[in-house]
PDB file of N, CA and C in Angstrom:
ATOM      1  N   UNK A   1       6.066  16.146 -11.886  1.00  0.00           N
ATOM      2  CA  UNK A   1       5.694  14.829 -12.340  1.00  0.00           C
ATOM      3  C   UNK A   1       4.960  14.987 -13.666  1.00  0.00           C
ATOM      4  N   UNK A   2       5.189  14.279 -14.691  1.00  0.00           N
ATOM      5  CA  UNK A   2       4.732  14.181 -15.970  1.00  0.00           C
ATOM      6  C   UNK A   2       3.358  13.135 -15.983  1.00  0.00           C
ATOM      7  N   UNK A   3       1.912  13.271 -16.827  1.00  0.00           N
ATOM      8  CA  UNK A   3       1.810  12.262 -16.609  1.00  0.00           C
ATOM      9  C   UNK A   3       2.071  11.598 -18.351  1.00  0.00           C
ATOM     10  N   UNK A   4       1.110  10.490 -18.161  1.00  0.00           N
ATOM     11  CA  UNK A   4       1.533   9.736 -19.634  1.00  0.00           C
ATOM     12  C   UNK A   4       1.540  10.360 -20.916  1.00  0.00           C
ATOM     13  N   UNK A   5       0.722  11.247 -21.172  1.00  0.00           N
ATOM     14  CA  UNK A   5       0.191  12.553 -22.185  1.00  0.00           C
ATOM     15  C   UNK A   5       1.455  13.376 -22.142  1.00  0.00           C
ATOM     16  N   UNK A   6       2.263  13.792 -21.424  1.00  0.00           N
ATOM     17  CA  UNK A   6       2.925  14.562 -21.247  1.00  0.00           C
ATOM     18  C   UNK A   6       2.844  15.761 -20.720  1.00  0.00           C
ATOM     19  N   UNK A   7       1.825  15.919 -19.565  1.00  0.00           N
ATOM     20  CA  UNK A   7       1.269  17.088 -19.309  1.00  0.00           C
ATOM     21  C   UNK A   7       1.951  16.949 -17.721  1.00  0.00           C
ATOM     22  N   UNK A   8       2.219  18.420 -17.349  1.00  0.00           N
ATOM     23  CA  UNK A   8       2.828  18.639 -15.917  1.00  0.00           C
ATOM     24  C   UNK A   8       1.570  18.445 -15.375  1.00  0.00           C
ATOM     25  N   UNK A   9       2.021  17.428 -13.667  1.00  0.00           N
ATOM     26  CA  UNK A   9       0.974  17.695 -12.472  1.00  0.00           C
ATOM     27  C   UNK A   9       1.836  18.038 -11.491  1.00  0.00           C
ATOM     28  N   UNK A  10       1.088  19.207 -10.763  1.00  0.00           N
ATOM     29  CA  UNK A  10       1.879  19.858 -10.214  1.00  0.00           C
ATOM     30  C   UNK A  10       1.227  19.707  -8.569  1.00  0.00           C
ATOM     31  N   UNK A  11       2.472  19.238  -7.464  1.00  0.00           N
ATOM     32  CA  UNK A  11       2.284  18.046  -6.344  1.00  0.00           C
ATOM     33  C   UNK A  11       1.536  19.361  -5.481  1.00  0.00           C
ATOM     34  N   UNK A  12       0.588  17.779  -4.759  1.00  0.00           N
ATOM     35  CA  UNK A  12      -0.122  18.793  -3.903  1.00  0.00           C
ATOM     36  C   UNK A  12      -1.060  19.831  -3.832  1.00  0.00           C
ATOM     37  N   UNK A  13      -1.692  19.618  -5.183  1.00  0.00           N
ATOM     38  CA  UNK A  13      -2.911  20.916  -5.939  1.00  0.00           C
ATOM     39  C   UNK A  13      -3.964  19.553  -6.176  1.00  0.00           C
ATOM     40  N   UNK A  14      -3.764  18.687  -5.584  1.00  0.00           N
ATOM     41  CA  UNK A  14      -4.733  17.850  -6.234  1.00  0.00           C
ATOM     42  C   UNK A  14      -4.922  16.612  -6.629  1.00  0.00           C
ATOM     43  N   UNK A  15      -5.442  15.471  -7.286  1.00  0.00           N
ATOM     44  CA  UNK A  15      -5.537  14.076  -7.415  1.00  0.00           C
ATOM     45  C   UNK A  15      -6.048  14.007  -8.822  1.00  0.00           C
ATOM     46  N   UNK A  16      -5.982  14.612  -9.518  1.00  0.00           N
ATOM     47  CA  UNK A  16      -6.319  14.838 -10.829  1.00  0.00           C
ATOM     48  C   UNK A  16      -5.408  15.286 -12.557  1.00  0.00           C
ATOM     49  N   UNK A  17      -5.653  14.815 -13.346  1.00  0.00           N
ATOM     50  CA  UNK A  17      -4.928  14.575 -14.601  1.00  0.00           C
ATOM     51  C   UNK A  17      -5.997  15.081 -15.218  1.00  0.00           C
ATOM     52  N   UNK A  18      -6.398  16.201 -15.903  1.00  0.00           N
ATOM     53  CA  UNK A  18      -6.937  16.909 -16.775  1.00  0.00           C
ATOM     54  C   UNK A  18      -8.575  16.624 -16.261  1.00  0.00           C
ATOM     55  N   UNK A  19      -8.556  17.177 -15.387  1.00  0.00           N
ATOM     56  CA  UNK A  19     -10.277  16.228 -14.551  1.00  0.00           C
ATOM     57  C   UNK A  19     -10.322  15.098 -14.693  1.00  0.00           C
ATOM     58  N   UNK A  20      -9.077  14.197 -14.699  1.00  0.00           N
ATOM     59  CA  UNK A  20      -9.491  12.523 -14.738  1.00  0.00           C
ATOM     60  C   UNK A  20      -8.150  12.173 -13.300  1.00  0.00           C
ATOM     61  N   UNK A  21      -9.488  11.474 -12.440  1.00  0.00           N
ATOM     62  CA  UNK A  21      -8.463  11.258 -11.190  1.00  0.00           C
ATOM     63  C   UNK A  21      -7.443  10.677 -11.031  1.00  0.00           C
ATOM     64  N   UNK A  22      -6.519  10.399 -11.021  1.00  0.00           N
ATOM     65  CA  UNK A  22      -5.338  10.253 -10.953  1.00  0.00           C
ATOM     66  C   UNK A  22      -4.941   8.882 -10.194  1.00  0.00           C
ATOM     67  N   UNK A  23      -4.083   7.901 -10.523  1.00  0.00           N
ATOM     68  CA  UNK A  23      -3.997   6.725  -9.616  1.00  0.00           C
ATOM     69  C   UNK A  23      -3.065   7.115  -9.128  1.00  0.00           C
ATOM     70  N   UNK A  24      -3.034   6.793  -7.889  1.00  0.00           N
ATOM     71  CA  UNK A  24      -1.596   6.981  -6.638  1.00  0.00           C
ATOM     72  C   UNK A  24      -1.528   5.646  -6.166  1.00  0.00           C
ATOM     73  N   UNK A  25      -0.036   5.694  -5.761  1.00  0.00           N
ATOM     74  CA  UNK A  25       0.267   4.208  -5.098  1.00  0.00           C
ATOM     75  C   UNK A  25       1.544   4.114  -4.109  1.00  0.00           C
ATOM     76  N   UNK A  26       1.946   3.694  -3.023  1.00  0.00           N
ATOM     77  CA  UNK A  26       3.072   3.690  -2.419  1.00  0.00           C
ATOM     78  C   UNK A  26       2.963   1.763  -2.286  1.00  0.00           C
ATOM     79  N   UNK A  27       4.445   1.771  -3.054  1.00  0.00           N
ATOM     80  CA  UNK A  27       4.828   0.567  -2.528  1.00  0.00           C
ATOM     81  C   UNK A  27       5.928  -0.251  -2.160  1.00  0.00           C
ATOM     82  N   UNK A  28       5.722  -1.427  -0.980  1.00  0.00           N
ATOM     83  CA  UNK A  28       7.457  -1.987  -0.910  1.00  0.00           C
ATOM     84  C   UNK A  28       7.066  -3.287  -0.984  1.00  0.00           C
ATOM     85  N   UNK A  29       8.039  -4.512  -1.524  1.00  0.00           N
ATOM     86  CA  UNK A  29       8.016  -5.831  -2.011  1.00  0.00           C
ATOM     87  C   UNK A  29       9.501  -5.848  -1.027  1.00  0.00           C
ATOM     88  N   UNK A  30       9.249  -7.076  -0.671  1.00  0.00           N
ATOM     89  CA  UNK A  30      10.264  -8.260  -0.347  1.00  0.00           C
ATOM     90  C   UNK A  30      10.744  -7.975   0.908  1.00  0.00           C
ATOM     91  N   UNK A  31       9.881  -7.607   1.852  1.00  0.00           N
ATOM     92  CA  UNK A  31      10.551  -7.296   3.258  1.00  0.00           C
ATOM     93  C   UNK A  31      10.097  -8.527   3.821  1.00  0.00           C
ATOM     94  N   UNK A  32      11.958  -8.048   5.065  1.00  0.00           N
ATOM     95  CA  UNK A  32      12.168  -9.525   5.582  1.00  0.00           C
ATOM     96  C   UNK A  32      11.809  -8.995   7.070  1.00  0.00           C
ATOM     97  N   UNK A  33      11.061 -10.043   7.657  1.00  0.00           N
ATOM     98  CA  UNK A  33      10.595  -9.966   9.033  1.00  0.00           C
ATOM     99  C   UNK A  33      11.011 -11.164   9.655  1.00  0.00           C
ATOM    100  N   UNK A  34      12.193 -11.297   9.448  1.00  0.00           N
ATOM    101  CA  UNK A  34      13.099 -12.047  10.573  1.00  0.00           C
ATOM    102  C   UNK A  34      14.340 -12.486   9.687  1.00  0.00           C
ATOM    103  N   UNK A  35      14.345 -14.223   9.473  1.00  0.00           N
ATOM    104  CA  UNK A  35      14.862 -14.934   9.005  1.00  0.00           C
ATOM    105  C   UNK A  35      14.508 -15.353   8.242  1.00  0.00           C
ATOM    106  N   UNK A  36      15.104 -15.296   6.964  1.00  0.00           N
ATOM    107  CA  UNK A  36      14.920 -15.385   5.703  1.00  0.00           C
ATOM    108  C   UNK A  36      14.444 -17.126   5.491  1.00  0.00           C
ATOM    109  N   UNK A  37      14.899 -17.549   5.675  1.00  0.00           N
ATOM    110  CA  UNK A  37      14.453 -19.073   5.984  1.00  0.00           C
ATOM    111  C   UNK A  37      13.121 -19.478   6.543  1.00  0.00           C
ATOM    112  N   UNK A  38      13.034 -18.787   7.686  1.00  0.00           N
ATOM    113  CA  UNK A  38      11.454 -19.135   7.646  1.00  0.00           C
ATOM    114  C   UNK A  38      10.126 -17.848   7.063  1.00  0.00           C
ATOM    115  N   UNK A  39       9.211 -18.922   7.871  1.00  0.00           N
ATOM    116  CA  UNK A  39       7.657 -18.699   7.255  1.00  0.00           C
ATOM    117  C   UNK A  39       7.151 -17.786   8.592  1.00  0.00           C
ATOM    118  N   UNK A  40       6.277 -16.436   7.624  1.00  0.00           N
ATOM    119  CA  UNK A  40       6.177 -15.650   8.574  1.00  0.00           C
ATOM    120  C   UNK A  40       4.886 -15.536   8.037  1.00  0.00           C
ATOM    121  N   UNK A  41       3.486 -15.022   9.218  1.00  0.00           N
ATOM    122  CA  UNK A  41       2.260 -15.297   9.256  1.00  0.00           C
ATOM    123  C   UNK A  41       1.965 -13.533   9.471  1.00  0.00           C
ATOM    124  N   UNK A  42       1.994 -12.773   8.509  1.00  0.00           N
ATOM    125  CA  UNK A  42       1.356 -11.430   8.669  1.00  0.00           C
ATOM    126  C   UNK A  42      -0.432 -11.532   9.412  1.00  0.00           C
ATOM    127  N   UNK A  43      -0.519 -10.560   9.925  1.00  0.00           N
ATOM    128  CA  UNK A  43      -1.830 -11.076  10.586  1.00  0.00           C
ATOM    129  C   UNK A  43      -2.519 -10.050  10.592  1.00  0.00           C
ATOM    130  N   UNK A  44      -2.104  -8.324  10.989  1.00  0.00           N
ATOM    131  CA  UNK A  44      -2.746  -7.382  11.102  1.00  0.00           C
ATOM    132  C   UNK A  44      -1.405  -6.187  10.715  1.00  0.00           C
ATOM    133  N   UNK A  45      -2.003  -5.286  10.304  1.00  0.00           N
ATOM    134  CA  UNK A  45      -1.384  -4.347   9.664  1.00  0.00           C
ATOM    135  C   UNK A  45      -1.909  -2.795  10.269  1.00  0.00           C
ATOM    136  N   UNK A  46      -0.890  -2.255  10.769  1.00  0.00           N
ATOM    137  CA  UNK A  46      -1.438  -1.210  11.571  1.00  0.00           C
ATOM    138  C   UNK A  46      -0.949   0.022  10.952  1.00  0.00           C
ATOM    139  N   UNK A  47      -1.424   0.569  10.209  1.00  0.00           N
ATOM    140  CA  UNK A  47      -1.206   2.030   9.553  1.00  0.00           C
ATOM    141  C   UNK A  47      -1.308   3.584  10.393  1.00  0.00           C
ATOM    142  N   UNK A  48      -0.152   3.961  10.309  1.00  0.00           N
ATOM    143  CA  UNK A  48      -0.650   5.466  11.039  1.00  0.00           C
ATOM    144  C   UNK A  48      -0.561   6.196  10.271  1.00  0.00           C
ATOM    145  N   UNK A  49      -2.086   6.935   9.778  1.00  0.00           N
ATOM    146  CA  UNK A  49      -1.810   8.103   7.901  1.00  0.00           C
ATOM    147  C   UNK A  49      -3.258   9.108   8.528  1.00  0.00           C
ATOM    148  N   UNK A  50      -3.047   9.777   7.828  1.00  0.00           N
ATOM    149  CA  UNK A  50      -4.023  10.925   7.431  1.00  0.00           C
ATOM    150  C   UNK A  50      -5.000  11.491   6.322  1.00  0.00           C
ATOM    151  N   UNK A  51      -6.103  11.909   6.556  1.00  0.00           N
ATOM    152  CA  UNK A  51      -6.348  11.961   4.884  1.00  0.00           C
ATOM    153  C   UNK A  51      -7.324  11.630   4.808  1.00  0.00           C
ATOM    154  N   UNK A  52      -7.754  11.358   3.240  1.00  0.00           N
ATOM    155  CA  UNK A  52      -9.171  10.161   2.747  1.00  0.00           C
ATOM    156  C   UNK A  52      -8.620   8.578   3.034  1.00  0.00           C
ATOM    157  N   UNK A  53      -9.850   7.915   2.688  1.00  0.00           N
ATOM    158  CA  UNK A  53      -9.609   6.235   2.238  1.00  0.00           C
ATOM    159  C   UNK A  53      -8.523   5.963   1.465  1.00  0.00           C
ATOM    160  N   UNK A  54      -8.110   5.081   1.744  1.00  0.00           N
ATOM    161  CA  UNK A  54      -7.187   4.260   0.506  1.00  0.00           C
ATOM    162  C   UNK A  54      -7.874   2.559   0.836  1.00  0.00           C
ATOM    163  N   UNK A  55      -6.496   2.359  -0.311  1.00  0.00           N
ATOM    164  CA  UNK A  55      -6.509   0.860  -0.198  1.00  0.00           C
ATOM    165  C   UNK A  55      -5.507   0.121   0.286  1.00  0.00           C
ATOM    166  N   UNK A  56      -5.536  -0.756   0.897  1.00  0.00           N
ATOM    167  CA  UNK A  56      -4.311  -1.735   1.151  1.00  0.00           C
ATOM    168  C   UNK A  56      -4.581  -2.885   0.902  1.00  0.00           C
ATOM    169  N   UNK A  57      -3.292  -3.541   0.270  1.00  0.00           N
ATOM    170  CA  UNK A  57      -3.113  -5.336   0.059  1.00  0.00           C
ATOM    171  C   UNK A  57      -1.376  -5.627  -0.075  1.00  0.00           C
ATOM    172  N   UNK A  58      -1.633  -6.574   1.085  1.00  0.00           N
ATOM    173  CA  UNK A  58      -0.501  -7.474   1.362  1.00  0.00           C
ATOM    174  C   UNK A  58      -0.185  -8.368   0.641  1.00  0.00           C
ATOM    175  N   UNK A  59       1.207  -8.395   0.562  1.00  0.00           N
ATOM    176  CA  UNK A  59       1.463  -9.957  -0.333  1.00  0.00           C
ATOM    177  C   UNK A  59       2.527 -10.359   0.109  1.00  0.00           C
ATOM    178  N   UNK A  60       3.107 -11.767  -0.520  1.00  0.00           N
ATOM    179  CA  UNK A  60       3.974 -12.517  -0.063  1.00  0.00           C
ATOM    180  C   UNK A  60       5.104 -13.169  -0.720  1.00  0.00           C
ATOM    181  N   UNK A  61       6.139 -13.469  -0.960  1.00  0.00           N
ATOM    182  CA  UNK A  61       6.426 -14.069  -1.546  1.00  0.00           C
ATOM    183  C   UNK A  61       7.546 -15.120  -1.132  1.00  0.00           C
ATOM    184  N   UNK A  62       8.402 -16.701  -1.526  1.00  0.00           N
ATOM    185  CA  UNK A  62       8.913 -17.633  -0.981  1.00  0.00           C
ATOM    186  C   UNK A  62      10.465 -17.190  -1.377  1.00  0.00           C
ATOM    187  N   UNK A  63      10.560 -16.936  -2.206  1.00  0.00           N
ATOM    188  CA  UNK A  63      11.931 -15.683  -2.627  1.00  0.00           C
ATOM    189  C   UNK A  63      12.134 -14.320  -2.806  1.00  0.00           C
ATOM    190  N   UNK A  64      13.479 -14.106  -2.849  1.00  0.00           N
ATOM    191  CA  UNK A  64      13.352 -12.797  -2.966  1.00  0.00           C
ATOM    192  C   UNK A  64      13.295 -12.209  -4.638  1.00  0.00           C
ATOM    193  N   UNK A  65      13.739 -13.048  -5.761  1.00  0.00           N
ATOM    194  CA  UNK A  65      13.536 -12.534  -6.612  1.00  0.00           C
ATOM    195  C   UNK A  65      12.317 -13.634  -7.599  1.00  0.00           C
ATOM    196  N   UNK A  66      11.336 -14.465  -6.528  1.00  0.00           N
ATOM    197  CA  UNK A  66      10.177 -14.661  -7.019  1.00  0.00           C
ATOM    198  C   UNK A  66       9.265 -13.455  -7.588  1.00  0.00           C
ATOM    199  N   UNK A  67       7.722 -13.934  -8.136  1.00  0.00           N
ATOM    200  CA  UNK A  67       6.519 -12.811  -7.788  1.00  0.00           C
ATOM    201  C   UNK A  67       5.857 -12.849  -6.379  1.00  0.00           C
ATOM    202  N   UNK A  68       5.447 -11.767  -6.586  1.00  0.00           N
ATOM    203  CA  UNK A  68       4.584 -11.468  -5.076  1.00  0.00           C
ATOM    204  C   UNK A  68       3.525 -12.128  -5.547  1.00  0.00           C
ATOM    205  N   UNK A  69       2.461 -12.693  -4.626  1.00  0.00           N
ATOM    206  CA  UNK A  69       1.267 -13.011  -4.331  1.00  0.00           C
ATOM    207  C   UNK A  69       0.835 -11.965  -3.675  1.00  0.00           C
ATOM    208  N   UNK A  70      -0.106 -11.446  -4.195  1.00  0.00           N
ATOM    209  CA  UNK A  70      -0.934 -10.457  -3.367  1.00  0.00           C
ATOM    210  C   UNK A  70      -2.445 -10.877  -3.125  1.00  0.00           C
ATOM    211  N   UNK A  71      -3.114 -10.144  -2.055  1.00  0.00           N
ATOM    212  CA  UNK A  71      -4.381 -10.131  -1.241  1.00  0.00           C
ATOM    213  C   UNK A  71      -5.201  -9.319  -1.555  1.00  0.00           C
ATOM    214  N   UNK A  72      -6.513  -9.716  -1.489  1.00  0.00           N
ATOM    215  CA  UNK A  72      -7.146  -8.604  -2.421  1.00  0.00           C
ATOM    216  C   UNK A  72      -7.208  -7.402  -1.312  1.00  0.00           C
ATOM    217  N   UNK A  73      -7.493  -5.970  -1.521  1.00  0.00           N
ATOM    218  CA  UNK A  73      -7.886  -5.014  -1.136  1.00  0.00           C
ATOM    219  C   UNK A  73      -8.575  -4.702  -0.064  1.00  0.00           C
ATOM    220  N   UNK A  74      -8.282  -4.317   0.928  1.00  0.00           N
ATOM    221  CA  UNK A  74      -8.805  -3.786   1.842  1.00  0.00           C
ATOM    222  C   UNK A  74      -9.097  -2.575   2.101  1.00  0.00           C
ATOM    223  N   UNK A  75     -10.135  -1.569   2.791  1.00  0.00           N
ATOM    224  CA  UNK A  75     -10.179  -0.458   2.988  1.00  0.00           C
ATOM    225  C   UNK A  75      -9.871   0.517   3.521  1.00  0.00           C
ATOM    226  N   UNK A  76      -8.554   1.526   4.101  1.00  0.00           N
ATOM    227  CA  UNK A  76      -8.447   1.684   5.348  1.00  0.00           C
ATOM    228  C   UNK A  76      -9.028   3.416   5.456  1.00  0.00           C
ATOM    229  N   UNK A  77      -9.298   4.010   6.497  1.00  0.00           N
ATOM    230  CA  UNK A  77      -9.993   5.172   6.620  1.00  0.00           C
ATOM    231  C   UNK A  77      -9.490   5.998   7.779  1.00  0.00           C
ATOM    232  N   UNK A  78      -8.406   7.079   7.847  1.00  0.00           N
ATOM    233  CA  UNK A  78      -7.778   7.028   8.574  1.00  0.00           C
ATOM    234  C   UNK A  78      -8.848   7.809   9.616  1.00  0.00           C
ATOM    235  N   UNK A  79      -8.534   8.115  11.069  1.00  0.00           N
ATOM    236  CA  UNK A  79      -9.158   8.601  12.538  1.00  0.00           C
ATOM    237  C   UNK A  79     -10.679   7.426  11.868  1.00  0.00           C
ATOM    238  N   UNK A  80     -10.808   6.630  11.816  1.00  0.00           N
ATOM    239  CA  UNK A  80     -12.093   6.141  11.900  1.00  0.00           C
ATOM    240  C   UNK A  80     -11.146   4.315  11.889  1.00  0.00           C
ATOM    241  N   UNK A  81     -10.442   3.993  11.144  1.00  0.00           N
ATOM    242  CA  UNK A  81      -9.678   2.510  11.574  1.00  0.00           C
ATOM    243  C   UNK A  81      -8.823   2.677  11.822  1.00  0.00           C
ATOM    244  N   UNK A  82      -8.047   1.958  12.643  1.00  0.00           N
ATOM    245  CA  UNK A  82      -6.636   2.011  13.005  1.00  0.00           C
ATOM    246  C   UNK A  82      -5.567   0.519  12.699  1.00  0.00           C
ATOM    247  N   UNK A  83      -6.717  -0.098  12.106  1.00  0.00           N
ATOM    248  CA  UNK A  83      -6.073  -1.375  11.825  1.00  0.00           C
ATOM    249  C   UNK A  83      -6.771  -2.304  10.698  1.00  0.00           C
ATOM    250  N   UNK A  84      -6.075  -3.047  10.046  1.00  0.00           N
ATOM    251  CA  UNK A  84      -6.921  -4.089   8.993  1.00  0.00           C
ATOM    252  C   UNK A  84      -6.112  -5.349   9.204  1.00  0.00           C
ATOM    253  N   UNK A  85      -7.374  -6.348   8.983  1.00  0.00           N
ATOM    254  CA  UNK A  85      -6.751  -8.286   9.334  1.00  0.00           C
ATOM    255  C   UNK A  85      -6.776  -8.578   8.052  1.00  0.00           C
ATOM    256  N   UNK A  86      -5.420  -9.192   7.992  1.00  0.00           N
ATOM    257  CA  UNK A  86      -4.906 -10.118   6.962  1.00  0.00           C
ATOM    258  C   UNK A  86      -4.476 -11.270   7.452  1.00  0.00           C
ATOM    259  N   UNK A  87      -4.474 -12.445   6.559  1.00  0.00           N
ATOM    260  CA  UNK A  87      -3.745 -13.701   6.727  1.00  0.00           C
ATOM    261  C   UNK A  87      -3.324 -14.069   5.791  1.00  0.00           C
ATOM    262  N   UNK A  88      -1.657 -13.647   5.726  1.00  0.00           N
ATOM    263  CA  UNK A  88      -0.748 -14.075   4.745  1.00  0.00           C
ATOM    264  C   UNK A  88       0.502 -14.568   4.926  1.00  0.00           C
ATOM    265  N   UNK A  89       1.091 -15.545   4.259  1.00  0.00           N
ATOM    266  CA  UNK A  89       2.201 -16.651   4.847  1.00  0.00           C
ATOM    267  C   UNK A  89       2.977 -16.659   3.709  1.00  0.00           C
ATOM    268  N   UNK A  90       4.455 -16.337   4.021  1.00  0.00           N
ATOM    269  CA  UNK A  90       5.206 -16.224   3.106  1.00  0.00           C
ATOM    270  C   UNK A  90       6.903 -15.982   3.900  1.00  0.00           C
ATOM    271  N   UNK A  91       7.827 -16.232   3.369  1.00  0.00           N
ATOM    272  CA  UNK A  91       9.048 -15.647   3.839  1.00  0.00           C
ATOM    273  C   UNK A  91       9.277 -14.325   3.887  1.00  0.00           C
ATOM    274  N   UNK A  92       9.016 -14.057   2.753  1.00  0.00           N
ATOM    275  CA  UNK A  92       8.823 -12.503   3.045  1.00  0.00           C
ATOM    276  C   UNK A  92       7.548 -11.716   2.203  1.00  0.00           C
ATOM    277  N   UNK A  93       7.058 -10.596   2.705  1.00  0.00           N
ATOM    278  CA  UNK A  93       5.902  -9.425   2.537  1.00  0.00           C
ATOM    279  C   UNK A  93       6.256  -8.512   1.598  1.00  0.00           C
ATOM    280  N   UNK A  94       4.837  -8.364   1.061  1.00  0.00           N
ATOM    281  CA  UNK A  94       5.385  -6.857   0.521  1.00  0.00           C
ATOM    282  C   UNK A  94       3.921  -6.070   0.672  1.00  0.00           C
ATOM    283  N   UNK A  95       3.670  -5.031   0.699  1.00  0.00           N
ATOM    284  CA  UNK A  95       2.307  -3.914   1.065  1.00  0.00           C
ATOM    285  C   UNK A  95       2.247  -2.887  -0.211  1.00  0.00           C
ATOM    286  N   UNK A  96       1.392  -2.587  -0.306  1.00  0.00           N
ATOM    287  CA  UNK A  96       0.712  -1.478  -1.262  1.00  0.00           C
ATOM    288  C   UNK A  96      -0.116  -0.603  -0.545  1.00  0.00           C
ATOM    289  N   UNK A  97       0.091   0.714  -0.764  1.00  0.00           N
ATOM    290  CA  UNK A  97      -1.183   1.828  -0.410  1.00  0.00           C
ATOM    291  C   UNK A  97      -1.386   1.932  -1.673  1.00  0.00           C
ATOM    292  N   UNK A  98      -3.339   2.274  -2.170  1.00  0.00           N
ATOM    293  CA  UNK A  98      -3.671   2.791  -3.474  1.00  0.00           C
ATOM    294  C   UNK A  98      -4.875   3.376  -3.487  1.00  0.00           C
ATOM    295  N   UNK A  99      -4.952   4.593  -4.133  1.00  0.00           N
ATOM    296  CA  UNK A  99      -6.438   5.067  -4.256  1.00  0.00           C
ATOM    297  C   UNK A  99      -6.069   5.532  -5.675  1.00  0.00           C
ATOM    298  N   UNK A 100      -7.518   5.525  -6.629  1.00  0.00           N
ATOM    299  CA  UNK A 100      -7.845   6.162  -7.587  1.00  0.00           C
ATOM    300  C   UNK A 100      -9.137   7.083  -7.998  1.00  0.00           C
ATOM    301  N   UNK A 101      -9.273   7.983  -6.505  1.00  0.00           N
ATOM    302  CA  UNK A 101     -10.327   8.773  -6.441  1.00  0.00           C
ATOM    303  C   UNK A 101      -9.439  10.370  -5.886  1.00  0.00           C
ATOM    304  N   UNK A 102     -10.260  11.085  -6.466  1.00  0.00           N
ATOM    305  CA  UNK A 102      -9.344  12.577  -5.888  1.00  0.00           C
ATOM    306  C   UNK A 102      -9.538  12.790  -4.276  1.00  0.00           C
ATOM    307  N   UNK A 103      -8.584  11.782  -3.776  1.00  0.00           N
ATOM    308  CA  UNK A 103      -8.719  12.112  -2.349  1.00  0.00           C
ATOM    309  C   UNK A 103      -7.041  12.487  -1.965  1.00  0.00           C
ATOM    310  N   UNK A 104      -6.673  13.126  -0.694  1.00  0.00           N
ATOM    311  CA  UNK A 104      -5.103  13.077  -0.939  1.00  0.00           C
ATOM    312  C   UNK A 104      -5.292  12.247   0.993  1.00  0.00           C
ATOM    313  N   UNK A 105      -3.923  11.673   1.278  1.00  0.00           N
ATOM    314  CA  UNK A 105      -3.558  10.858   2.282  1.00  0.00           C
ATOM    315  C   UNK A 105      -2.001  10.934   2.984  1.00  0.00           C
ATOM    316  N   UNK A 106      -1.661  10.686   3.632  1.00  0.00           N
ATOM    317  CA  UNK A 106      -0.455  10.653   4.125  1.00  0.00           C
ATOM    318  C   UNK A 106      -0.025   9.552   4.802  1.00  0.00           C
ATOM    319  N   UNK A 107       0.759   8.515   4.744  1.00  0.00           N
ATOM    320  CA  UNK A 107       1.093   7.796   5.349  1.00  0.00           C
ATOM    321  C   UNK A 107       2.409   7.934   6.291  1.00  0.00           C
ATOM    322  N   UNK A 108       1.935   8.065   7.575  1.00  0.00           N
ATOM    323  CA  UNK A 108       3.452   8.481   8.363  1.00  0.00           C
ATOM    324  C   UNK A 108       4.385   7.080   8.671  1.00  0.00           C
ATOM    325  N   UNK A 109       4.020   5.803   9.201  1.00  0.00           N
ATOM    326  CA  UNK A 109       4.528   4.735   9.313  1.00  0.00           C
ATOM    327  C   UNK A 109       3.227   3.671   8.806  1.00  0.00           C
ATOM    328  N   UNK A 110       3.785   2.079   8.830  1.00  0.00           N
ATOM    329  CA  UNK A 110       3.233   0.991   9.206  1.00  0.00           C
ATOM    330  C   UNK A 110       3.868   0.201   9.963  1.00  0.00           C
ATOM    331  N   UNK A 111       2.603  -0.533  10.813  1.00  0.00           N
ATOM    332  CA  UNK A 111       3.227  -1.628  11.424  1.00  0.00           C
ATOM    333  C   UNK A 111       2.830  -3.079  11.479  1.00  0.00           C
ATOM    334  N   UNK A 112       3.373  -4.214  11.372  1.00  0.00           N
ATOM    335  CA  UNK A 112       2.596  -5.832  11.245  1.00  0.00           C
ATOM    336  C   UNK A 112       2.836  -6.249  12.589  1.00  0.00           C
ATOM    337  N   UNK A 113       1.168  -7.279  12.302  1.00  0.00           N
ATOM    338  CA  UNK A 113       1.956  -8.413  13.672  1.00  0.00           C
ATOM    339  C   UNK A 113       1.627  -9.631  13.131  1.00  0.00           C
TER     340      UNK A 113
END
């Protein structure tokens, strides 16, 4: 992986860009949790990961090639939470994992209800 400078980071040694921590992010937009037609009420978000803290925020959107609305930030901490409450209404979701501290994490699944 290159970063913007053009300097190799090399995976898995670390969370860092020349001693400056590094932003990480996993993300998916526009998932459908049923029928595209209706309105779906995300409520809780159940992460199974490993690691340091991150962040999570949900969003939503009424199309598929609308913008997302997103939620502000939540904290999650893995073996210490196993879950974070949201209330978001939309046809379809989209989620973000993000940290910008040298921590490393793993996310094995998620799950909504």
């Amino acid at each position: 992986m290159l970063s913007a400078a053009g300097d190799f980071f090399e995976m898995d040694r670390g969370n860092q860009f020349n001693g400056v921590d590094a932003v990480c992010f996993a993300r998916r937009e526009a998932l459908d949790l049923g029928d595209k037609g209706d309105w779906h009420m995300l409520l809780t978000v159940y992460p199974l990961a490993e690691g340091g803290p991150f962040d999570i925020r949900i969003g939503s959107l009424d199309i598929a090639s609308g913008s997302t609305v997103w939620s502000d930030y939540q904290t999650f901490t893995p073996g210490t939470d196993y879950k974070l409450n949201f209330r978001v209404t939309g046809r379809m979701h989209s989620y973000e994992i993000y940290s910008n501290a040298d921590v490393s994490w793993n996310l094995h699944s998620i799950e909504f209800d």
